[in-house]
C-alpha atoms as a PDB file:
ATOM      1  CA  UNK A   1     -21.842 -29.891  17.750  1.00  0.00           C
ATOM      2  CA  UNK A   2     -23.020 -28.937  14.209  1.00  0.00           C
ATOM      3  CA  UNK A   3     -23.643 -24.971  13.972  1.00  0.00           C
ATOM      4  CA  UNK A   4     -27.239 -24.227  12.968  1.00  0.00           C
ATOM      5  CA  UNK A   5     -28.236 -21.801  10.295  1.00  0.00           C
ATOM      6  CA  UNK A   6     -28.652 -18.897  12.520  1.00  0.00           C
ATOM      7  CA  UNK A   7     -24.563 -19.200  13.128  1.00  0.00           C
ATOM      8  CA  UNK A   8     -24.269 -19.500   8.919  1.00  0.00           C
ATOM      9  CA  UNK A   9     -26.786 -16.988   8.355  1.00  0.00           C
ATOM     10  CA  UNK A  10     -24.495 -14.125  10.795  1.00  0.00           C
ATOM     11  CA  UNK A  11     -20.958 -15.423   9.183  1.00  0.00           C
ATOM     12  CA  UNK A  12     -22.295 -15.299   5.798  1.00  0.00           C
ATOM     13  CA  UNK A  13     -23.559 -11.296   6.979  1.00  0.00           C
ATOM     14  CA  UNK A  14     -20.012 -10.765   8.437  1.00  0.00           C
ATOM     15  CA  UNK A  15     -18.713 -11.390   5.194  1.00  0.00           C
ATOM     16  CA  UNK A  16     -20.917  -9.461   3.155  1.00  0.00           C
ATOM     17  CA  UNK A  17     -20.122  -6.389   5.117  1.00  0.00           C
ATOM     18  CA  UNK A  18     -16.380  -7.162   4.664  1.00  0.00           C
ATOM     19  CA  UNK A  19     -16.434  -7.472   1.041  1.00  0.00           C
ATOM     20  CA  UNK A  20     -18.883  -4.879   0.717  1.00  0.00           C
ATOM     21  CA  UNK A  21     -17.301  -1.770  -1.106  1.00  0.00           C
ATOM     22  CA  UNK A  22     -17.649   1.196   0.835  1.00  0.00           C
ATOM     23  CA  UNK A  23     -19.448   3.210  -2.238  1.00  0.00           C
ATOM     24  CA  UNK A  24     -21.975   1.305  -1.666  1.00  0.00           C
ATOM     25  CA  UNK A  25     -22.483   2.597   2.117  1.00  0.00           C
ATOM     26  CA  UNK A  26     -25.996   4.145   2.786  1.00  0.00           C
ATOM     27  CA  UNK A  27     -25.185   8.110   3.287  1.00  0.00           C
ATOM     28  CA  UNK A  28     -27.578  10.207   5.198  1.00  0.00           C
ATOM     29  CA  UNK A  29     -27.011  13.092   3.222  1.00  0.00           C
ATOM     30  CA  UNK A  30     -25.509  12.130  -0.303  1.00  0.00           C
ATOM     31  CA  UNK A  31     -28.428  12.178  -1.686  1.00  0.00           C
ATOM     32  CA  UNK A  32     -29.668  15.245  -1.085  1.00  0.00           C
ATOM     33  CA  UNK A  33     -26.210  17.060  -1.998  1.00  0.00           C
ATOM     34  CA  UNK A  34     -26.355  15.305  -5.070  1.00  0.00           C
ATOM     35  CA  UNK A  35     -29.889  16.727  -5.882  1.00  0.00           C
ATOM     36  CA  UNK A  36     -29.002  20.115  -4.920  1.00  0.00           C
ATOM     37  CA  UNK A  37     -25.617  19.998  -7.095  1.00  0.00           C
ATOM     38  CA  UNK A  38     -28.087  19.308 -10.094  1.00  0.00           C
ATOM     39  CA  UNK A  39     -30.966  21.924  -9.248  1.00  0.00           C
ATOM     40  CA  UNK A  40     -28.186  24.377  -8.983  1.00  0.00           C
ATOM     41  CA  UNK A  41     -26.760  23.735 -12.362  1.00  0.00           C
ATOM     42  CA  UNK A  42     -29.875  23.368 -14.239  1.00  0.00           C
ATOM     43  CA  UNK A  43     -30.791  27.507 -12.896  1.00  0.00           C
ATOM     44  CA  UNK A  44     -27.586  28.200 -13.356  1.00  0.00           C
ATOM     45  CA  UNK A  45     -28.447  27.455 -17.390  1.00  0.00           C
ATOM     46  CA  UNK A  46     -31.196  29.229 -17.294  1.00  0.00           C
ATOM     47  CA  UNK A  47     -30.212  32.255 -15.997  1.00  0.00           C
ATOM     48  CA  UNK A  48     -26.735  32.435 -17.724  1.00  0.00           C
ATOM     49  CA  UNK A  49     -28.722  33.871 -20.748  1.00  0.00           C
ATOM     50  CA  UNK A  50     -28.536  37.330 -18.905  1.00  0.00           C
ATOM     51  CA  UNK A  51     -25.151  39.223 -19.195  1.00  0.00           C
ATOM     52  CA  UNK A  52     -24.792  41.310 -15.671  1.00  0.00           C
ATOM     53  CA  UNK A  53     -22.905  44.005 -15.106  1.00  0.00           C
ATOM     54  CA  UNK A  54     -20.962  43.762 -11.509  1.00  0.00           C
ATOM     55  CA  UNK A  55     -19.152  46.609  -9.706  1.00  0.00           C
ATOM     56  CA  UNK A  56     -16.736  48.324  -9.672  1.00  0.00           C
ATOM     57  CA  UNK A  57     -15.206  46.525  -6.900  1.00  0.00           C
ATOM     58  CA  UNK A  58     -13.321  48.944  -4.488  1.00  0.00           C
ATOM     59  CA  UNK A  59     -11.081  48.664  -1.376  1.00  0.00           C
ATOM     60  CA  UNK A  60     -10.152  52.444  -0.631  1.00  0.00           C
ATOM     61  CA  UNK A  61      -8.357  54.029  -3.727  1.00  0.00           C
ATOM     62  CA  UNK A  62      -8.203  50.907  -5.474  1.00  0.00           C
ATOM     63  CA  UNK A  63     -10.918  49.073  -7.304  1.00  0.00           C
ATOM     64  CA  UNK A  64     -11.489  47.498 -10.291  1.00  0.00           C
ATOM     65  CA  UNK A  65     -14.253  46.739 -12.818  1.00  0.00           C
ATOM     66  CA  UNK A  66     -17.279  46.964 -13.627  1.00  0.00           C
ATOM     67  CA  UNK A  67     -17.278  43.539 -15.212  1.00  0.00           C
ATOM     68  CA  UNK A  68     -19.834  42.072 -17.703  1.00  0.00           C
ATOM     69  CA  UNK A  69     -20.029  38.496 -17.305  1.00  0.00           C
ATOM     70  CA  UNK A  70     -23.307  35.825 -17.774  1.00  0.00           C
ATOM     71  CA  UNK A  71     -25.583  35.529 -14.973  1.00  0.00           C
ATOM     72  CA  UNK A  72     -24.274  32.070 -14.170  1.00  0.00           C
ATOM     73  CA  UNK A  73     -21.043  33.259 -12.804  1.00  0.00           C
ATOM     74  CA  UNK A  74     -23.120  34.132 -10.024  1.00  0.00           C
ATOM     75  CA  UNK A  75     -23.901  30.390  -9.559  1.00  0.00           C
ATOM     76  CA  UNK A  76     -22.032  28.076 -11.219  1.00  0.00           C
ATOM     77  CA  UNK A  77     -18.929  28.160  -9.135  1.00  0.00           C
ATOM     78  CA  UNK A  78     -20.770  27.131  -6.542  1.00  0.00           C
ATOM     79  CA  UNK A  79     -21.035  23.466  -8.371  1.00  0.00           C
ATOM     80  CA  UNK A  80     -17.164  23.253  -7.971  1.00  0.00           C
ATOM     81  CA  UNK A  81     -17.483  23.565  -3.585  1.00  0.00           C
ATOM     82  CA  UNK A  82     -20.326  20.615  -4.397  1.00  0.00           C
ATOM     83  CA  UNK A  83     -17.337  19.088  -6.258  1.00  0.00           C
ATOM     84  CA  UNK A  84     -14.699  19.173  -3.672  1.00  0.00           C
ATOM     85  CA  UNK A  85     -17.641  18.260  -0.719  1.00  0.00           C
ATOM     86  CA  UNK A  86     -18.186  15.237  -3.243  1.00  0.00           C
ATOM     87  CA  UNK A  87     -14.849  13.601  -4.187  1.00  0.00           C
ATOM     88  CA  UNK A  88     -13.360  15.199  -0.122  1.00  0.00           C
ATOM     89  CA  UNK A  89     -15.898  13.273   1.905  1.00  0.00           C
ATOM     90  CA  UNK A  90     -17.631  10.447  -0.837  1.00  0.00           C
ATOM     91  CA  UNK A  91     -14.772   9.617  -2.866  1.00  0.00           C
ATOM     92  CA  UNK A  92     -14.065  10.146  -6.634  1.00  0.00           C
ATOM     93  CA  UNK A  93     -17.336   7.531  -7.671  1.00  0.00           C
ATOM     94  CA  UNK A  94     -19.822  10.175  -5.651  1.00  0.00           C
ATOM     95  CA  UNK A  95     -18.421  13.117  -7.976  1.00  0.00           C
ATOM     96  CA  UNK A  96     -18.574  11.093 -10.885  1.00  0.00           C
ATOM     97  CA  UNK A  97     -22.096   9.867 -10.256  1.00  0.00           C
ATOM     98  CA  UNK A  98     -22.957  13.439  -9.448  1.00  0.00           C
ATOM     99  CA  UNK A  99     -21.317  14.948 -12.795  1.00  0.00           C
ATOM    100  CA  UNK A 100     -23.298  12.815 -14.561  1.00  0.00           C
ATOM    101  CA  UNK A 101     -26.516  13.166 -13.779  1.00  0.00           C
ATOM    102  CA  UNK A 102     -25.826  16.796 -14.173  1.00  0.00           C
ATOM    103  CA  UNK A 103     -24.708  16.287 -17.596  1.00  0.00           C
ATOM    104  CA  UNK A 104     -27.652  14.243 -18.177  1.00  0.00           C
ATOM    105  CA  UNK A 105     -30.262  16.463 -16.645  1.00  0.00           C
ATOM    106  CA  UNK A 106     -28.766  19.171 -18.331  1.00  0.00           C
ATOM    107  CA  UNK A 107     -29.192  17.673 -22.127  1.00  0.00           C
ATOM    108  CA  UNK A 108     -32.740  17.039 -20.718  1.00  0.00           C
ATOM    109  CA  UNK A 109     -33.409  20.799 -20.264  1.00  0.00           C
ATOM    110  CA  UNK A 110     -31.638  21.637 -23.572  1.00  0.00           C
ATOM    111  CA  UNK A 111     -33.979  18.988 -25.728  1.00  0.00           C
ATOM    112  CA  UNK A 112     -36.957  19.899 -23.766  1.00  0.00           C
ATOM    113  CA  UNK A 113     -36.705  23.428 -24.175  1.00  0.00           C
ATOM    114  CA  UNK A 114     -35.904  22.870 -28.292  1.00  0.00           C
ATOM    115  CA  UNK A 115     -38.556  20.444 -28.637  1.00  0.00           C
ATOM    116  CA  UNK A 116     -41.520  22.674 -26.331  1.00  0.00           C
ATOM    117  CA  UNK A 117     -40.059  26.138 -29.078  1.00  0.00           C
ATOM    118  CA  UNK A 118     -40.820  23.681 -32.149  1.00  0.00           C
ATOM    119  CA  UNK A 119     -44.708  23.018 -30.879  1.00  0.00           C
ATOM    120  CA  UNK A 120     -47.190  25.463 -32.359  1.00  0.00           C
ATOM    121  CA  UNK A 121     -48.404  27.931 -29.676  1.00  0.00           C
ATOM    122  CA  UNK A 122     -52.440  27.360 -28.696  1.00  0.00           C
ATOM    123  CA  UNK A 123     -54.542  30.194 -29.479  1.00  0.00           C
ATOM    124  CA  UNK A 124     -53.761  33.605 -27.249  1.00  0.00           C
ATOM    125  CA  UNK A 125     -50.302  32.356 -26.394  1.00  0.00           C
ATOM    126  CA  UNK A 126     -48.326  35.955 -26.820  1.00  0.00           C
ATOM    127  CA  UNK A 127     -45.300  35.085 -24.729  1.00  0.00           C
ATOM    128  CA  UNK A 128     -43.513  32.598 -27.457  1.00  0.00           C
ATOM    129  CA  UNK A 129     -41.158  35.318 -28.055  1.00  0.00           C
ATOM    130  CA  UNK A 130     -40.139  35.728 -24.645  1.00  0.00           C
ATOM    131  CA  UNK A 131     -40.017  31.756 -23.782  1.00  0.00           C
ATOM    132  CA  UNK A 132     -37.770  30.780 -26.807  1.00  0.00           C
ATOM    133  CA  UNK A 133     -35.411  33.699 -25.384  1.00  0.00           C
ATOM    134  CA  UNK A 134     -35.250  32.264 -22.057  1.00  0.00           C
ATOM    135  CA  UNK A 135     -35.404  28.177 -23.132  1.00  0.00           C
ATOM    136  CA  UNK A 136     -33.559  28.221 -26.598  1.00  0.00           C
ATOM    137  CA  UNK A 137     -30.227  27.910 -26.989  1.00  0.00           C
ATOM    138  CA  UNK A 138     -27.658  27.999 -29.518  1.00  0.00           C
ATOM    139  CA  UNK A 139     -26.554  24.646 -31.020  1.00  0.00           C
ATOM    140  CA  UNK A 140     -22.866  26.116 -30.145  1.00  0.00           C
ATOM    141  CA  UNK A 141     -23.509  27.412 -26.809  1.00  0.00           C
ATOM    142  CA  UNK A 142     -25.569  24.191 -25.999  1.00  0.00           C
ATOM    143  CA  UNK A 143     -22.551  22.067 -27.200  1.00  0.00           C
ATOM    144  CA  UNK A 144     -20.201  23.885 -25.919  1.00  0.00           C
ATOM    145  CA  UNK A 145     -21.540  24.288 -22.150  1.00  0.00           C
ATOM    146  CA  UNK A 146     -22.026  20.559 -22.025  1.00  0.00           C
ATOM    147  CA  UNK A 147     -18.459  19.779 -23.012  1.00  0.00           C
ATOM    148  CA  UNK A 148     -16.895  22.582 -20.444  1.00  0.00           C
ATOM    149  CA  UNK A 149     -18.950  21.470 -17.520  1.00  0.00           C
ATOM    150  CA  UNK A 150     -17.915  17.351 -18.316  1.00  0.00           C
ATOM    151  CA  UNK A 151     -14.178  18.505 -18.315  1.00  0.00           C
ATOM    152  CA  UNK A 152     -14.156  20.843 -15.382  1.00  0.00           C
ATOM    153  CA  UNK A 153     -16.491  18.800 -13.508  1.00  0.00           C
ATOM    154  CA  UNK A 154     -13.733  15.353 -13.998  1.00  0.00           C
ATOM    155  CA  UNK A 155     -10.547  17.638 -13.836  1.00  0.00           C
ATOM    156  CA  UNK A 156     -11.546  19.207 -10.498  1.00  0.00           C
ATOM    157  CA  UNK A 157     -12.355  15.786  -9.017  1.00  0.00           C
ATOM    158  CA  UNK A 158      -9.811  14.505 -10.425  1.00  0.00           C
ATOM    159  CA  UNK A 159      -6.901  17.132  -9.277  1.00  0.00           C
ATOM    160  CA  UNK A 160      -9.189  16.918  -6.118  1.00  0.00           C
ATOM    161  CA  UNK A 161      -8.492  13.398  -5.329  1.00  0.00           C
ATOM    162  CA  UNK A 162      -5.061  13.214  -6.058  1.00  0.00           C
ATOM    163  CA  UNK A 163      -4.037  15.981  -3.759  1.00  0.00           C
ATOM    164  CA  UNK A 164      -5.702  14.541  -1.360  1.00  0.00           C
ATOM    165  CA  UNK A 165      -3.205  11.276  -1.597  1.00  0.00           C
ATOM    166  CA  UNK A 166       0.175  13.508  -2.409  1.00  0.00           C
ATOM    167  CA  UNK A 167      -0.674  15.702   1.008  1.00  0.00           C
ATOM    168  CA  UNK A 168      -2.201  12.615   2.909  1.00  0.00           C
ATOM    169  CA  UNK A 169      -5.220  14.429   3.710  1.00  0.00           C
ATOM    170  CA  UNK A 170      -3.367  17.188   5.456  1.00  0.00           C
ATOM    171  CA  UNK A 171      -4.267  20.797   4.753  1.00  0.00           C
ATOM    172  CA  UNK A 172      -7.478  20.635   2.581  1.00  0.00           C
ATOM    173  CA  UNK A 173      -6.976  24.371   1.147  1.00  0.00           C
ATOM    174  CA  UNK A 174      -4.989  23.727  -1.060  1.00  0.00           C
ATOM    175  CA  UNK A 175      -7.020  20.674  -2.850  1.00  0.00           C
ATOM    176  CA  UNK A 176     -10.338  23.031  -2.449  1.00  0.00           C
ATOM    177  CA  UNK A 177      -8.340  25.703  -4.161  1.00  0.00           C
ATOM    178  CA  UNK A 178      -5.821  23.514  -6.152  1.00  0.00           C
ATOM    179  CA  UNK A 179      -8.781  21.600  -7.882  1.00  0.00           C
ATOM    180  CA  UNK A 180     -10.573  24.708  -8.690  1.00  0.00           C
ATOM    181  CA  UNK A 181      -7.707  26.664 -10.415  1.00  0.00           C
ATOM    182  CA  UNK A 182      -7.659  23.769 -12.776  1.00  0.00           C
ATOM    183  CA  UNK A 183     -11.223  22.696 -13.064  1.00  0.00           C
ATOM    184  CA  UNK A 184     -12.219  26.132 -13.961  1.00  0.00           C
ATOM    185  CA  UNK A 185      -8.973  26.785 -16.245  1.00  0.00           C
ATOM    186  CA  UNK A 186     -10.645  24.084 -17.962  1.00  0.00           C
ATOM    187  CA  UNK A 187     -13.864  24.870 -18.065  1.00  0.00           C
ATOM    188  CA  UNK A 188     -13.791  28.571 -18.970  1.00  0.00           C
ATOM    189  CA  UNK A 189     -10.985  28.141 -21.456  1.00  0.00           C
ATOM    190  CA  UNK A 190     -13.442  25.214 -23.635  1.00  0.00           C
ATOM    191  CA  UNK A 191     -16.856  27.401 -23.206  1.00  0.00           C
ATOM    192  CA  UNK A 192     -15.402  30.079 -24.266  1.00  0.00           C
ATOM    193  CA  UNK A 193     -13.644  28.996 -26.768  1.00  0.00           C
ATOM    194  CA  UNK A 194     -15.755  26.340 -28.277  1.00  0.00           C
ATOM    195  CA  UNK A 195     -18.222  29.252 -28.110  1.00  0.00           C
ATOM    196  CA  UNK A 196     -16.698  32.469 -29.467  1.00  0.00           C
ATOM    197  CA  UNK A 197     -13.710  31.411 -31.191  1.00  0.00           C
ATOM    198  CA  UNK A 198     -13.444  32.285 -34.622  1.00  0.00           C
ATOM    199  CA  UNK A 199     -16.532  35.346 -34.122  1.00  0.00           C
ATOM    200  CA  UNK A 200     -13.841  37.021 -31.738  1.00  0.00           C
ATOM    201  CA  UNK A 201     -10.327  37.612 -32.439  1.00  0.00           C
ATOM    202  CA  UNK A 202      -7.798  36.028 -30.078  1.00  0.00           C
ATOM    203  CA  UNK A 203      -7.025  39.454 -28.136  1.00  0.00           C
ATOM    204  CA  UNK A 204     -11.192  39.440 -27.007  1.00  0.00           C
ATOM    205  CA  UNK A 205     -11.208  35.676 -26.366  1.00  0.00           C
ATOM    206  CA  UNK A 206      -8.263  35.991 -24.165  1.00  0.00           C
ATOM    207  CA  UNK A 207      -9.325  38.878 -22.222  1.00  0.00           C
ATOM    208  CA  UNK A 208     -12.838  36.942 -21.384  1.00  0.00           C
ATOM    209  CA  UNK A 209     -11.106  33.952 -20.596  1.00  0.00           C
ATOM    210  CA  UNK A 210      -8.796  35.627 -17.862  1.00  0.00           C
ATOM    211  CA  UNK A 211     -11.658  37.750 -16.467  1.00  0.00           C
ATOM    212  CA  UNK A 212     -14.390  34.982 -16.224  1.00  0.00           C
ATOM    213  CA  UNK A 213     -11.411  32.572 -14.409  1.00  0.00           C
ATOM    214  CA  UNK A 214     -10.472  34.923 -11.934  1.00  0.00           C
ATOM    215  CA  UNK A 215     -13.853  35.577 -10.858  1.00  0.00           C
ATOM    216  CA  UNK A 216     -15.029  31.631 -10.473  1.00  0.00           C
ATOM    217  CA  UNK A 217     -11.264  31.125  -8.581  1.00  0.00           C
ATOM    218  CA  UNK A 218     -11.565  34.473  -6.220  1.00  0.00           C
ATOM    219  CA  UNK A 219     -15.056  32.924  -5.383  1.00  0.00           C
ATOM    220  CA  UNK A 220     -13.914  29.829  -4.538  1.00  0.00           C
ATOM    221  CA  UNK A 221     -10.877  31.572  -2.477  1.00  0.00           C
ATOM    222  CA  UNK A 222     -13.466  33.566  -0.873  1.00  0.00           C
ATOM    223  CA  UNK A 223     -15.754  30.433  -0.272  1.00  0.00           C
ATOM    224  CA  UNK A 224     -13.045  28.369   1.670  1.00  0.00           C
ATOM    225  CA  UNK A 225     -14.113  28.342   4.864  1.00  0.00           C
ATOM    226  CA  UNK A 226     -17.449  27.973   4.263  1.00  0.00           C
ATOM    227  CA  UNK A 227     -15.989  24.512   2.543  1.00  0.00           C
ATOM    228  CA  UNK A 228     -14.378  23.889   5.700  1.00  0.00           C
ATOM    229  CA  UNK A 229     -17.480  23.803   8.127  1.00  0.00           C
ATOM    230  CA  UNK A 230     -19.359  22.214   5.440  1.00  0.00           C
ATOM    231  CA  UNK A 231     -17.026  19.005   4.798  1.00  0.00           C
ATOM    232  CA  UNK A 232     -15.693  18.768   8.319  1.00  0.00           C
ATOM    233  CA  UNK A 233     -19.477  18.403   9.302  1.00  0.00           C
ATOM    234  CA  UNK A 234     -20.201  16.228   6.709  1.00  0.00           C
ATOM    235  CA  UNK A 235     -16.913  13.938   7.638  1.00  0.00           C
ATOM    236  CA  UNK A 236     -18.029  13.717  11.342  1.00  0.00           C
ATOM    237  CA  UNK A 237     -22.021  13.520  10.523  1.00  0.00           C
ATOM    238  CA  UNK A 238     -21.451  10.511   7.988  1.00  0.00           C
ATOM    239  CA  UNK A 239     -18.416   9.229   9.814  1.00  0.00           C
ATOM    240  CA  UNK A 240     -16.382   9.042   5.927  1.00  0.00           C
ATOM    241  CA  UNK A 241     -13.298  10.612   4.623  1.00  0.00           C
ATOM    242  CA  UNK A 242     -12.362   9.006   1.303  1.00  0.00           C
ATOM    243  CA  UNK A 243      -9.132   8.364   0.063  1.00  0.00           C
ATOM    244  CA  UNK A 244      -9.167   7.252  -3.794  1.00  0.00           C
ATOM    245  CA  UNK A 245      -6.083   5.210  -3.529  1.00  0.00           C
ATOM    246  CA  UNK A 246      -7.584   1.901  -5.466  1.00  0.00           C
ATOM    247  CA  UNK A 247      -9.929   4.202  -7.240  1.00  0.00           C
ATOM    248  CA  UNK A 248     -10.612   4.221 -11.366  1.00  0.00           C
ATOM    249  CA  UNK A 249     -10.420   7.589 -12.192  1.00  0.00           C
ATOM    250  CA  UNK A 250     -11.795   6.661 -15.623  1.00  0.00           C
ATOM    251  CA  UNK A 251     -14.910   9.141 -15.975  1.00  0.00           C
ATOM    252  CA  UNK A 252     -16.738   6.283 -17.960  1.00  0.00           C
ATOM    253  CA  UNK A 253     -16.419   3.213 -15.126  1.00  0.00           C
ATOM    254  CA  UNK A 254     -19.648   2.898 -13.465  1.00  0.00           C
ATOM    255  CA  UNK A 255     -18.888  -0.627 -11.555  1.00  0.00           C
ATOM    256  CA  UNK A 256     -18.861  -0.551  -8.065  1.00  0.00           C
ATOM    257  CA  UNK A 257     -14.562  -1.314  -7.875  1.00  0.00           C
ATOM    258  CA  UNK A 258     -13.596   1.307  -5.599  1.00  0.00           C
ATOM    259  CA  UNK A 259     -11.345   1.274  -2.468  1.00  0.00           C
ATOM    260  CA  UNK A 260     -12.518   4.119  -1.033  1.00  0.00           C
ATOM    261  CA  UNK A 261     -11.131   4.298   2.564  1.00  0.00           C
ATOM    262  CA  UNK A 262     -13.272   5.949   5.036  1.00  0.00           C
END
């Protein structure tokens, strides 16, 4: 007896959801993390402008600080834990995706911003001062932020994912804290270079450096088992938990080539 094309139309299905790559699965909530992830890094530029003073810090007779460090310290790290949820749960391609569309809708912020400055104020407008101060930025700085967040963003992924293969998924601290001492390493070493170096001398730049990473890594130490509930949740809830062992870990591939394993 000759099948009819309800029997080809459900093989042909079976096949497509064989072949199908699993980046391409329908996530209840990547979506929304990825949204968030952005949102939090576009206030996290705006509000960096501010330098904030924080403590001193004290535990009985000892303490240190206070510190002065940019109002995005008090923000920013938290785009690393979106990081490790990403690349833990999704895969390297969800980070990537992610990272990008940061990257864009940051440049979006920085152009608008210049380009809203450069437009004569209407008549009565008294607040130009104040709005350039808040939405301009410094060639450097812009450059510079938007070259440490691409790096730190990739290398903590990156570190992220392979971890995750050397330890076979087994004991996630140290990939949530592994990828962050290098991610951030990364990133605060560029910004702060890219942005200071030759204004400061070496002594100043170093000092910054090692005060800015230890406060984005103590964070994230501090933030660990709020990463726990978060991706074990997440790994029940959307039933995934990648490992990026046929993975491009080329920051530029965009073609859906991943064996993710969930």
């Amino acid at each position: 007896m000759k099948p009819g094309a309800a029997y080809w139309k459900l093989k042909h299905n079976e096949t497509n959801a064989q072949t199908m790559p699993s980046t391409a699965r329908r996530f209840k909530y990547l979506d929304a993390l990825t949204t968030a992830f952005v949102v939090i890094l576009l206030v996290s530029n705006l509000v960096a402008q501010k330098v904030c003073l924080i403590g001193p810090i004290g535990v009985g007779r000892w303490s240190v600080g206070p510190f002065a460090v940019s109002g995005a310290v008090l923000l920013f790290p938290v785009t690393y834990i979106f990081g490790d949820v990403f690349t833990e749960v999704y895969g390297f391609a969800a980070s990537r995706r992610a990272i990008w569309l940061g990257f864009f809708g940051t440049s979006l912020l920085y152009l608008m911003g210049a380009i809203v400055i450069a437009l004569p104020s209407a008549p009565g407008w008294r607040n130009e001062q104040a709005f350039a101060t808040v939405f301009g930025f410094i060639p450097r700085i812009l450059a510079a932020s938007l070259i440490a967040f691409w790096a730190g963003e990739f290398a903590n992924s990156y570190t992220m994912a392979r971890l995750k293969l050397l330890t076979d998924g087994h004991k996630l601290w140290t990939r949530t804290i592994g990828s962050t001492v290098v991610g951030q390493a990364v990133d605060t070493v560029l910004v702060i270079t890219l942005t200071f170096g030759g204004i400061y001398p070496v002594r100043t730049l170093v000092n910054i450096i090692l005060t800015g990473y230890a406060l984005k890594v103590g964070y994230e130490v501090l933030a660990t088992p709020i990463t726990y509930l978060v991706i074990n949740w997440l790994k029940r809830t959307e039933h995934s938990d990648a490992f990026d062992r046929h993975e491009s870990f080329n920051p530029f591939s965009f073609a859906e080539k991943s064996g993710l394993e969930g």
